[in-house]
PDB file of N, CA and C in Angstrom:
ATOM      1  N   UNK A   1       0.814  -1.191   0.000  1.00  0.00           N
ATOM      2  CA  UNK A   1       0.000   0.000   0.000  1.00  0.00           C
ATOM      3  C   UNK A   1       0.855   1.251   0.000  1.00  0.00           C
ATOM      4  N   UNK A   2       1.904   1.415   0.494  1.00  0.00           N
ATOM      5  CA  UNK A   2       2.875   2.364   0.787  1.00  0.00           C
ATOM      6  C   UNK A   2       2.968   2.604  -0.631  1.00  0.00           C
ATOM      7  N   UNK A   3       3.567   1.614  -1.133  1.00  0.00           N
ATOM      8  CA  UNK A   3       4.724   2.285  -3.092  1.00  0.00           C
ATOM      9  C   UNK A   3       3.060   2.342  -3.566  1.00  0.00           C
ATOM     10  N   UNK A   4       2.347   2.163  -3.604  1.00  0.00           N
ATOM     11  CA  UNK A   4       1.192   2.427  -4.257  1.00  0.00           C
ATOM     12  C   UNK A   4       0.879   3.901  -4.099  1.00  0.00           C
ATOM     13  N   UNK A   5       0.584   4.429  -2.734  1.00  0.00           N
ATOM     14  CA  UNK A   5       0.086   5.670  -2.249  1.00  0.00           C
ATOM     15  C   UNK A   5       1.408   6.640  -2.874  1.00  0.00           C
ATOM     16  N   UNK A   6       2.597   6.289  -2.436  1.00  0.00           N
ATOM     17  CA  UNK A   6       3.912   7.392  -2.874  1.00  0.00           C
ATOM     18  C   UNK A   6       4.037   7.521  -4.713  1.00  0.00           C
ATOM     19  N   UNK A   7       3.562   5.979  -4.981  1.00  0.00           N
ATOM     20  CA  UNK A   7       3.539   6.301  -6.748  1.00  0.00           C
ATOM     21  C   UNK A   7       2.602   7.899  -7.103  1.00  0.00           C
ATOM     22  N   UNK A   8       0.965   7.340  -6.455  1.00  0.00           N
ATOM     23  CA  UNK A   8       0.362   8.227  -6.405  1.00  0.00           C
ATOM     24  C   UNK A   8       0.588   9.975  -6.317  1.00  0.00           C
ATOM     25  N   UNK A   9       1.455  10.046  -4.975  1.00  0.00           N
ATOM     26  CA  UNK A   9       2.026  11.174  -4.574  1.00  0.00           C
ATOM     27  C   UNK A   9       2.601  11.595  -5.538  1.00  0.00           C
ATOM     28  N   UNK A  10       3.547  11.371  -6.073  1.00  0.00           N
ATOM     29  CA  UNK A  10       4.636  11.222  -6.993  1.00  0.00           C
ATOM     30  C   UNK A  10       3.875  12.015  -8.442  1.00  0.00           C
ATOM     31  N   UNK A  11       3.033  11.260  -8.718  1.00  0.00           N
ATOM     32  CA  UNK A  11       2.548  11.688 -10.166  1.00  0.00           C
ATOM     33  C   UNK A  11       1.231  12.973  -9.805  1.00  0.00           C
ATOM     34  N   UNK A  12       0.927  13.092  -8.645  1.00  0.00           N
ATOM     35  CA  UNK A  12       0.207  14.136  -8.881  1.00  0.00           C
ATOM     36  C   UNK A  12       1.028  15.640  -8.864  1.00  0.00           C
ATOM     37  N   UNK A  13       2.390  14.966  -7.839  1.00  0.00           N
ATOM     38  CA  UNK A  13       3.006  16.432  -8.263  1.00  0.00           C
ATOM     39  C   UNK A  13       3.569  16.997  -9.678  1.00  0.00           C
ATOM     40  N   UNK A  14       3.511  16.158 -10.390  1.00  0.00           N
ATOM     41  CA  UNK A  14       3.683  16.461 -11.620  1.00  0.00           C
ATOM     42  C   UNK A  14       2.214  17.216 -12.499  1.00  0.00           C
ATOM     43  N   UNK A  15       0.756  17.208 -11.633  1.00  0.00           N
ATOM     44  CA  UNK A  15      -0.225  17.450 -12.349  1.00  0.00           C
ATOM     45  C   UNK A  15      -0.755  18.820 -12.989  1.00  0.00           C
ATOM     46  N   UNK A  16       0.108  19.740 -12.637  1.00  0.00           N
ATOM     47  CA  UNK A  16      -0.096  21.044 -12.936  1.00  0.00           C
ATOM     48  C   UNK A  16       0.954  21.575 -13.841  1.00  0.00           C
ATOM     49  N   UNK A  17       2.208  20.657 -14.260  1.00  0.00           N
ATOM     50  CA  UNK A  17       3.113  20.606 -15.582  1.00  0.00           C
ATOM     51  C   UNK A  17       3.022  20.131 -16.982  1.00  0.00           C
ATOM     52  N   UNK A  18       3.055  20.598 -18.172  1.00  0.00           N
ATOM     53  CA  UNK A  18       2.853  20.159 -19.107  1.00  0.00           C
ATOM     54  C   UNK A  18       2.915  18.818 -19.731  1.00  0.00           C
ATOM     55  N   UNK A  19       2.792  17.786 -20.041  1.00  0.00           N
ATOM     56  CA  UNK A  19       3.050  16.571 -19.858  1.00  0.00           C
ATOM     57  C   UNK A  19       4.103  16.054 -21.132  1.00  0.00           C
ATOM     58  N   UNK A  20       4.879  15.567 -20.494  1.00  0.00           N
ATOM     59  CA  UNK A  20       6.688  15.785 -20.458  1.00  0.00           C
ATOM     60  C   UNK A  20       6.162  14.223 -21.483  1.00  0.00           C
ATOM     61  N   UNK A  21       7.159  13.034 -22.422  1.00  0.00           N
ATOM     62  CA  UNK A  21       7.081  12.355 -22.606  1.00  0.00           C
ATOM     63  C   UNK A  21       7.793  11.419 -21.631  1.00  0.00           C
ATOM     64  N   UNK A  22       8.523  12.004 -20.565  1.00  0.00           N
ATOM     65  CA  UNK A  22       9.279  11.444 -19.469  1.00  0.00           C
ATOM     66  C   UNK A  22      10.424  12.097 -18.526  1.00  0.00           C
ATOM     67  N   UNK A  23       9.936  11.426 -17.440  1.00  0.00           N
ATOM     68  CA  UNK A  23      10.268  12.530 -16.127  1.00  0.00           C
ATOM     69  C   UNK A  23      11.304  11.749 -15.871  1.00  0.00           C
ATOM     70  N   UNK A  24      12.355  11.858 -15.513  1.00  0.00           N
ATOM     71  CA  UNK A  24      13.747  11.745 -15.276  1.00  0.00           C
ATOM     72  C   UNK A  24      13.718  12.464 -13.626  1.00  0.00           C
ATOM     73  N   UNK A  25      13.692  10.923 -12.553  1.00  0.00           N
ATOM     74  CA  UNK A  25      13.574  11.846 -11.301  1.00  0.00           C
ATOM     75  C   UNK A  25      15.033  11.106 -10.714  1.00  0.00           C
ATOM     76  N   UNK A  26      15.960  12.263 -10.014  1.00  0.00           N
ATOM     77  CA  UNK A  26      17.181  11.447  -9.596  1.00  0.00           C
ATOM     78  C   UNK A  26      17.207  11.112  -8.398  1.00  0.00           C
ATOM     79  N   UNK A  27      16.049  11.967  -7.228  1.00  0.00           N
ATOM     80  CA  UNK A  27      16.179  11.402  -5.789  1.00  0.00           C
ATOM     81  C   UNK A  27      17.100  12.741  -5.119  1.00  0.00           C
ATOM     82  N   UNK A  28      17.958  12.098  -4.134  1.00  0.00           N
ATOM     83  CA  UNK A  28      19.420  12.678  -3.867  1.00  0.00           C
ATOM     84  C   UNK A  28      20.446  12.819  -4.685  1.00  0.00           C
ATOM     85  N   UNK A  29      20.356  12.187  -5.579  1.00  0.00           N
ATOM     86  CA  UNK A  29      21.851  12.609  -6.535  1.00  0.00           C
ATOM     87  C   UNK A  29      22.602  13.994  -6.507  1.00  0.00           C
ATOM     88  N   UNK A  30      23.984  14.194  -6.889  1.00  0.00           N
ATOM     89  CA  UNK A  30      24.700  15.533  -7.208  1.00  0.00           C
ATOM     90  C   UNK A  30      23.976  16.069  -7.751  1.00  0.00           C
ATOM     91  N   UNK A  31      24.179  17.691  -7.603  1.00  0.00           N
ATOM     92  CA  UNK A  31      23.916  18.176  -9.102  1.00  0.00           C
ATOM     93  C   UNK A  31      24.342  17.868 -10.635  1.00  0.00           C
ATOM     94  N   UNK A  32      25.978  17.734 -10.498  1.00  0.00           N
ATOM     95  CA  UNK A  32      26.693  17.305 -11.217  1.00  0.00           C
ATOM     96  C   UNK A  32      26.228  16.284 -11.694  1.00  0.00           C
ATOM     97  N   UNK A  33      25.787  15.251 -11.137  1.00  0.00           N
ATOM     98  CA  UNK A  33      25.619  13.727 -12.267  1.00  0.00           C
ATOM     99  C   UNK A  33      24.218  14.553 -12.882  1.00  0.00           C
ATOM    100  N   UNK A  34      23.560  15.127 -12.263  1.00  0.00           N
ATOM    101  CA  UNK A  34      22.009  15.426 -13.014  1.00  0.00           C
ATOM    102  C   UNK A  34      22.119  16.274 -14.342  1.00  0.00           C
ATOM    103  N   UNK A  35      23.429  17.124 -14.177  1.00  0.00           N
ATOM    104  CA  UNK A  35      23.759  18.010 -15.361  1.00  0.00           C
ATOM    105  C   UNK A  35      24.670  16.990 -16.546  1.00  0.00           C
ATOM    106  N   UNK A  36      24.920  16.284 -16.080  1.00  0.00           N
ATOM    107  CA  UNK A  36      25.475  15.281 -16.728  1.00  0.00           C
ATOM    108  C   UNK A  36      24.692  14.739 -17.951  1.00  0.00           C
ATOM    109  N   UNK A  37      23.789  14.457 -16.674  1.00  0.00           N
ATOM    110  CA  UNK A  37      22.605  13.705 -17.731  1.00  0.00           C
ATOM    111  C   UNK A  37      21.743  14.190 -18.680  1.00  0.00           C
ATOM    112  N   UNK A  38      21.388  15.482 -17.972  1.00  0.00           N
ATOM    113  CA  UNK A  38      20.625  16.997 -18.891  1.00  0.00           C
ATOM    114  C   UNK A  38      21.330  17.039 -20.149  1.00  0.00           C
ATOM    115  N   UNK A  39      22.837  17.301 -19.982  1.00  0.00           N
ATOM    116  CA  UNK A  39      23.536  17.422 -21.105  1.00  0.00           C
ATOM    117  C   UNK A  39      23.799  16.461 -21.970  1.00  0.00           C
ATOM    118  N   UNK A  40      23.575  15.193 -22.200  1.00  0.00           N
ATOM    119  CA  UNK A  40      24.055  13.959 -22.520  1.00  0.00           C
ATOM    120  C   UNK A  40      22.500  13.907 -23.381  1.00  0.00           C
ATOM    121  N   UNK A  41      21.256  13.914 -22.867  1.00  0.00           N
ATOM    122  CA  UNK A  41      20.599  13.709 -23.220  1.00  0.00           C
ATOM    123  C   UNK A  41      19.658  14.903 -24.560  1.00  0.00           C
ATOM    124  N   UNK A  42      20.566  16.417 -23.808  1.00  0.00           N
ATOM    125  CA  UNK A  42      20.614  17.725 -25.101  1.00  0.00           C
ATOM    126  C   UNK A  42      21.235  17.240 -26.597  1.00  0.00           C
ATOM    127  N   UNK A  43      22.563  16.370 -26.334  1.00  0.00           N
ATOM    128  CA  UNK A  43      22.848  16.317 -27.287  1.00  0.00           C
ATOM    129  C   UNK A  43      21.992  15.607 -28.750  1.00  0.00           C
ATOM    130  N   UNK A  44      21.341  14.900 -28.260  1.00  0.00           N
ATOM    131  CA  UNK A  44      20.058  14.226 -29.238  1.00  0.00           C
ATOM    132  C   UNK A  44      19.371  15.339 -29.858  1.00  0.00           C
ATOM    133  N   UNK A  45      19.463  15.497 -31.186  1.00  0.00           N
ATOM    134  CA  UNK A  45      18.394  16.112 -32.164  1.00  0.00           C
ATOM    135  C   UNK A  45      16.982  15.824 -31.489  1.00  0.00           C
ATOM    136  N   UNK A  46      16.746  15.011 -30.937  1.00  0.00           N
ATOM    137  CA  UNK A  46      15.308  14.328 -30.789  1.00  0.00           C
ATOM    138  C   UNK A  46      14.629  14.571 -29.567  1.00  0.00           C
ATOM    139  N   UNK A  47      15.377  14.887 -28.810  1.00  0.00           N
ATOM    140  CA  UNK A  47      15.473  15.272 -27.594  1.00  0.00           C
ATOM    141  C   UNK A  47      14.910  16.589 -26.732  1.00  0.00           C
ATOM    142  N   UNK A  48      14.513  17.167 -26.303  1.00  0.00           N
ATOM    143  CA  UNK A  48      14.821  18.163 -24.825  1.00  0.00           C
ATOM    144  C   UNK A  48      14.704  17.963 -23.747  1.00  0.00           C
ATOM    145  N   UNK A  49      14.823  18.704 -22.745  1.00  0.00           N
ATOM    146  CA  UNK A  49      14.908  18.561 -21.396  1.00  0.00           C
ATOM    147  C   UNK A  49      14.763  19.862 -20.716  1.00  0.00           C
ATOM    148  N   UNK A  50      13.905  19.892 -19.503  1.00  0.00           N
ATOM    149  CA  UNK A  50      13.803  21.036 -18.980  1.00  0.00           C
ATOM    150  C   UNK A  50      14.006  21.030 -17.338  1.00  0.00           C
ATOM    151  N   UNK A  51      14.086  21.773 -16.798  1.00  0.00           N
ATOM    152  CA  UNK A  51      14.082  21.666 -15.407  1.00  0.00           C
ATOM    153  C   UNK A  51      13.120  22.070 -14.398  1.00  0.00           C
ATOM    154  N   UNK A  52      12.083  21.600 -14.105  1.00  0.00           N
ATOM    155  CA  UNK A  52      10.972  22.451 -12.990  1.00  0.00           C
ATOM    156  C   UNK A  52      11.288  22.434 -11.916  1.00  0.00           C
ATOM    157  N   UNK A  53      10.866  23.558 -11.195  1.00  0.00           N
ATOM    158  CA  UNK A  53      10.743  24.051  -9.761  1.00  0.00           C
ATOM    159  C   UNK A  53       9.909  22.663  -9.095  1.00  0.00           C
ATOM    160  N   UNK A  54      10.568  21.799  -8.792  1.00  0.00           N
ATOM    161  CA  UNK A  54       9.743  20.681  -8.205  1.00  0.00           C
ATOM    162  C   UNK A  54      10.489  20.224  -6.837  1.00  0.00           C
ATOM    163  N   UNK A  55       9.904  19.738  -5.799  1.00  0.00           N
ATOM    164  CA  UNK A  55      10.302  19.296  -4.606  1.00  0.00           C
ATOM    165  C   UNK A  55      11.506  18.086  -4.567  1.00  0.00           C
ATOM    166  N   UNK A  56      11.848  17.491  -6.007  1.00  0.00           N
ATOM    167  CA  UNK A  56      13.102  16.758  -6.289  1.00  0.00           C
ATOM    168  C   UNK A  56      13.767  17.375  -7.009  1.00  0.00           C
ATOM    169  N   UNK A  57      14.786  16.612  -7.553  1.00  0.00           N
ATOM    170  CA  UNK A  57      15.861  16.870  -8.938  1.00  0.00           C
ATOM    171  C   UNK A  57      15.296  16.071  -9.772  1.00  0.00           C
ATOM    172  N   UNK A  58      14.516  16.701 -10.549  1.00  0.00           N
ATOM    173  CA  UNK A  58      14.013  15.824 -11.985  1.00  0.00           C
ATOM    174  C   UNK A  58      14.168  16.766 -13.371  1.00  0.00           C
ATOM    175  N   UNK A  59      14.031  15.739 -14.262  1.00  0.00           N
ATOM    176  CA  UNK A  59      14.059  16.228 -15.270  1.00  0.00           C
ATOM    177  C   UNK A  59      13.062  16.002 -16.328  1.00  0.00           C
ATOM    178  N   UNK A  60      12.172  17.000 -17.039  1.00  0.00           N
ATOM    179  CA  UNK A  60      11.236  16.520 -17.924  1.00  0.00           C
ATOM    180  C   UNK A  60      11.540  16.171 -19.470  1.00  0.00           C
ATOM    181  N   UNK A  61      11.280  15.279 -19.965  1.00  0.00           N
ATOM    182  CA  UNK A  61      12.073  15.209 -21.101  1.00  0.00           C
ATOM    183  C   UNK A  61      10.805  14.655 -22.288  1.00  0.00           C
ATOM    184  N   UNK A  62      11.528  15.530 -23.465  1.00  0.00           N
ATOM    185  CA  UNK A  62      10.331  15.661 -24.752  1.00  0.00           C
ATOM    186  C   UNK A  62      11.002  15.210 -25.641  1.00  0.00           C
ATOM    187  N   UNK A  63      10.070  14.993 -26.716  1.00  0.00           N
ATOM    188  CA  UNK A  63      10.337  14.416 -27.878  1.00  0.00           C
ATOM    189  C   UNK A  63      10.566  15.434 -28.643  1.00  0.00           C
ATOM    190  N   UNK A  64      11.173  16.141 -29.240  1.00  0.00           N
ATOM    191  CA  UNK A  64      11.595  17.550 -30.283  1.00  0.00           C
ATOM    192  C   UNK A  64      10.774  16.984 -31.786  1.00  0.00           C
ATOM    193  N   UNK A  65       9.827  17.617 -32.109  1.00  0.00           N
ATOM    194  CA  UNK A  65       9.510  17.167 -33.936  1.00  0.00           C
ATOM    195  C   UNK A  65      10.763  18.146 -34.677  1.00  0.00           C
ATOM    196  N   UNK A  66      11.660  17.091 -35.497  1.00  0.00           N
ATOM    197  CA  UNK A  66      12.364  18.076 -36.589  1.00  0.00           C
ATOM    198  C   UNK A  66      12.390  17.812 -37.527  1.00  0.00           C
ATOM    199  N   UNK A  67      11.352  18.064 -38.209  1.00  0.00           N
ATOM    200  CA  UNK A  67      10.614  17.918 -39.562  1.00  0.00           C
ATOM    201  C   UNK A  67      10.231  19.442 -40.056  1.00  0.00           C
TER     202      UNK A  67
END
């Protein structure tokens, strides 16, 4: 019941953000590994990533159309 209710938690704080094709949440991690990953994952044509004011270190990540 717990990981059920915190899943819950979890995705409603996301409910007032645009809906990302995937949330990239790191927990405690550095900053550093998170910019790591921000950047690693910029480099993709296909790609973006943004950063919200959210109660973790996450990252929202989209699909870019480049057509």
């Amino acid at each position: 019941m717990n990981k059920n209710k915190t899943d819950e938690t979890a995705a409603q704080q996301y409910d007032s953000y645009p809906d990302p094709d995937a949330i990239v949440h790191f927990g405690d991690a550095s900053e550093a590994l998170v910019e790591l990953v921000k950047e690693t994952l910029e480099t993709s044509e296909n790609l973006s990533t943004s950063r919200e004011l959210l109660p973790e270190t996450t990252l929202l990540v989209e699909e870019v159309d480049n057509e």
